[in-house]
Protein backbone atom coordinates (compact mmCIF):
# COMPACT_ATOMS: atom_id res chain seq x y z
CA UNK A 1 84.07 -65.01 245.96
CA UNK A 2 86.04 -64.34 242.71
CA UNK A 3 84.78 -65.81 239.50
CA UNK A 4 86.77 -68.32 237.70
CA UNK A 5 88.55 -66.96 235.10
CA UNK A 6 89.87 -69.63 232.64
CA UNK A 7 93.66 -68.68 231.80
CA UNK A 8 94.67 -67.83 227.91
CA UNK A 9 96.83 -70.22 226.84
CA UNK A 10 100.58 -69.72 227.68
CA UNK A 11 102.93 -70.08 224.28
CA UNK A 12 105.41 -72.25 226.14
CA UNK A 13 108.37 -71.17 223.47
CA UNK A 14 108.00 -67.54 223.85
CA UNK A 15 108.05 -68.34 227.92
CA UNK A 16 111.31 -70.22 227.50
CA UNK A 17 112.86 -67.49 225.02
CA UNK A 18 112.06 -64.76 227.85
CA UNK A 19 113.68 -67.13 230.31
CA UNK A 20 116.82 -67.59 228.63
CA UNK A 21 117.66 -63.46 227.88
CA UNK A 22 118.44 -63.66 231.07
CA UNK A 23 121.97 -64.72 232.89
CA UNK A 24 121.79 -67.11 235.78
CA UNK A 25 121.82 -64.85 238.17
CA UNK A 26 119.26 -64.54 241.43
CA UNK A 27 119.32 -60.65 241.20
CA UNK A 28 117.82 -61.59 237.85
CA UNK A 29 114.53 -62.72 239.15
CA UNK A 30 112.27 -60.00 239.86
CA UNK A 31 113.34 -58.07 236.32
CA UNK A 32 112.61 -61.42 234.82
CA UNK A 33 109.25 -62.10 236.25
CA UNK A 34 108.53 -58.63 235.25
CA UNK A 35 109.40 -59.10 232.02
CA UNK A 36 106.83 -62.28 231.90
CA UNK A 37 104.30 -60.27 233.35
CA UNK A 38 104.77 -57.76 230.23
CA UNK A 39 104.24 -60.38 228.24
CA UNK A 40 101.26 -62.74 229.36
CA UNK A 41 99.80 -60.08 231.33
CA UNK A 42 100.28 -62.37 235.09
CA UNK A 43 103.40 -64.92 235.70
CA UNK A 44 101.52 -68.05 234.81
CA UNK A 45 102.10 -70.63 237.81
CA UNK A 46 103.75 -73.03 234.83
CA UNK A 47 106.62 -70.37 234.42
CA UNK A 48 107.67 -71.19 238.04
CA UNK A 49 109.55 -73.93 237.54
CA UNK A 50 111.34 -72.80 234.46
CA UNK A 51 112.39 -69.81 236.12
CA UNK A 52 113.58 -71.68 238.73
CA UNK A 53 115.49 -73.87 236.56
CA UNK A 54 117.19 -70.96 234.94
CA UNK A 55 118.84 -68.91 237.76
CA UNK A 56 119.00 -71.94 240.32
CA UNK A 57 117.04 -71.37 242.34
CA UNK A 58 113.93 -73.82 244.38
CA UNK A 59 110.63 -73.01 242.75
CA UNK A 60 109.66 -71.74 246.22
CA UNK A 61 111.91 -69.69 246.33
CA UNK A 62 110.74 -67.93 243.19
CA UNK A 63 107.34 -68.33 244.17
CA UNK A 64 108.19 -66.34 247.24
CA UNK A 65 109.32 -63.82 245.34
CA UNK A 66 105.98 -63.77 242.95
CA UNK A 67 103.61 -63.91 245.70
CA UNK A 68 105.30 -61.09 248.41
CA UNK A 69 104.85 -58.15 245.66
CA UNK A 70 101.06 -57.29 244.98
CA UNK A 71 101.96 -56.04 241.79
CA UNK A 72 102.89 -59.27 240.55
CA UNK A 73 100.07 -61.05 239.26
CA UNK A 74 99.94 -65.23 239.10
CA UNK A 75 96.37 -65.11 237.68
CA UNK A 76 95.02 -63.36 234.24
CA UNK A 77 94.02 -59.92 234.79
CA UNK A 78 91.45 -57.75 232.26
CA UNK A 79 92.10 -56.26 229.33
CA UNK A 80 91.06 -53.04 231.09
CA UNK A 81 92.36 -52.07 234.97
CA UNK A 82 89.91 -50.59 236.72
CA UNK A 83 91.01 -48.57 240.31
CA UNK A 84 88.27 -47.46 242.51
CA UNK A 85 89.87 -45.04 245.36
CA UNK A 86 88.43 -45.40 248.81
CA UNK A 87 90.65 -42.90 249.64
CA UNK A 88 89.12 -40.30 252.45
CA UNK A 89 88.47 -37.40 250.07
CA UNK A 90 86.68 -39.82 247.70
CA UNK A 91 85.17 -41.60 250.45
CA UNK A 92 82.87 -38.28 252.06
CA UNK A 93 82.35 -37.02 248.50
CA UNK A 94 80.23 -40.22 247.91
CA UNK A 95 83.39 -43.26 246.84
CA UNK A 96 81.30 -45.30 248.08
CA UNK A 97 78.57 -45.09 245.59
CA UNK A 98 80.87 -44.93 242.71
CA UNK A 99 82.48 -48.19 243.45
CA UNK A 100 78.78 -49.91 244.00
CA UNK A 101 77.64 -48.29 240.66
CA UNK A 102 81.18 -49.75 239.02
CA UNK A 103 80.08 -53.07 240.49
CA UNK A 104 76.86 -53.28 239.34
CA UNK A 105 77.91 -52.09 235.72
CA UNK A 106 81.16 -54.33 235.23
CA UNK A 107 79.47 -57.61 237.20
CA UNK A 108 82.28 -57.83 239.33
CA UNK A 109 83.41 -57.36 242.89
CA UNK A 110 86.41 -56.09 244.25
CA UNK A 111 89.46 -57.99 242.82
CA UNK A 112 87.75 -59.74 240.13
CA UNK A 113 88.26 -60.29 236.65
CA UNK A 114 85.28 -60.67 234.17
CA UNK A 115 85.42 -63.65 232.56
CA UNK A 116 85.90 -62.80 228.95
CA UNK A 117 89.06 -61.12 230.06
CA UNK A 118 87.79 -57.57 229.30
CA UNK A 119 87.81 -55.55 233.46
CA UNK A 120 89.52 -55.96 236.34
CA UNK A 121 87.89 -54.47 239.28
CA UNK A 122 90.39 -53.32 241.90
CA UNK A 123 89.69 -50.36 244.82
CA UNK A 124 92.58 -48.27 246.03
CA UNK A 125 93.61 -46.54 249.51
CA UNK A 126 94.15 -43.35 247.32
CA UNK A 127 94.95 -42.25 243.83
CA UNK A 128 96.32 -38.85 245.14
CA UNK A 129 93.84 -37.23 243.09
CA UNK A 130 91.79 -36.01 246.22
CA UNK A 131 90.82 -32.08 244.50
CA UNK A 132 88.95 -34.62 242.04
CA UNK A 133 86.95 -36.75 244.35
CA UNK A 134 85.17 -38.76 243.56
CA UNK A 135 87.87 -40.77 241.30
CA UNK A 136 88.72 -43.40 239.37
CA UNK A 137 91.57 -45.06 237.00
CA UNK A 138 90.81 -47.39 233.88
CA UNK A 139 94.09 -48.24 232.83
CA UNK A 140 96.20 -44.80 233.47
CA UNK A 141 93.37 -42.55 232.40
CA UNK A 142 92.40 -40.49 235.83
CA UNK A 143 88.29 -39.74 235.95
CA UNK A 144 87.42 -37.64 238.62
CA UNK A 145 84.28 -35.71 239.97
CA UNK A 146 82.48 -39.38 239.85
CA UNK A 147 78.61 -39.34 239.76
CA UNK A 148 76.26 -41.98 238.71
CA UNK A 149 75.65 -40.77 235.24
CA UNK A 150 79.92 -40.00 234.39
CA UNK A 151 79.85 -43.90 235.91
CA UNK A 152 77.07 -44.65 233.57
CA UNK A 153 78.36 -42.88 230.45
CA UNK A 154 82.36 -44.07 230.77
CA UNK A 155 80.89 -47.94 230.29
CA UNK A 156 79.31 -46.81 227.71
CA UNK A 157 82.17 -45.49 226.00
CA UNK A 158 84.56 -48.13 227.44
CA UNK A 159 82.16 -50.82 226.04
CA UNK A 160 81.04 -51.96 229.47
CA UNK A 161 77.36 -52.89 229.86
């Protein structure tokens, strides 16, 4: 069960500004949501309708759009991305430990977001990493050869607990 996270507020002006760079065009949408993404870090569900408005389109429709890619976000994410790969290599050289060790320091299960914003916890079929198995990602930084102490010592250094 994922935590509630309560959303950062959205600046409403700089939402609309995004929204009007763009032409009212459909092919428009997904560089637009994108671009929103960039911005706010997720497409808050309040942008729906103004995106609609701006290239025509039904807010389902757009919503559709939003909610078919998984790397399109509609709620607030962390600060700090953190992959977990269950990948096979990872998974025999002890994955499986790693991502209950990343649990247990971050406070979060799989596809949560801590509350103050700070980690997102997110596991992975691979990271095609596998000669560094056990691995990780915290943002684009690759950690690999995973044992309980490198888990241990990256919080530390991340600011984790």
């Amino acid at each position: 069960m994922n935590k509630p996270v309560t959303p950062p507020e959205i600046n409403m002006e700089r939402l609309g500004e995004i929204v009007s760079e763009y032409e009212q065009l459909k092919w428009s949408l997904i560089p637009l949501v994108q671009e929103i993404q960039a911005e706010f870090g997720f497409i808050p569900p309040l942008a729906v309708p103004v995106i609609a408005e701006r290239l025509k389109l039904f807010p389902s429709e757009v919503q559709g759009v939003v909610s078919f890619y998984e790397q399109l976000y509609t709620e607030p994410r962390g600060k700090n991305i953190v992959r977990v790969c269950r990948g096979t290599a990872c998974h025999v050289r002890g994955g499986k430990t790693i991502l209950k060790l990343v649990k247990r320091q971050l406070g979060l299960e799989e596809n949560e977001t801590s509350e103050d914003l700070e980690y997102t916890l997110e596991t992975v079929a691979c990271l095609g990493v596998c000669a560094l198995s056990p691995s990780m990602v915290i943002n684009n930084q690759v950690y690999g050869h995973m044992n309980p102490k490198k888990v241990k010592d990256l919080f530390k250094r991340e600011g984790g607990s």
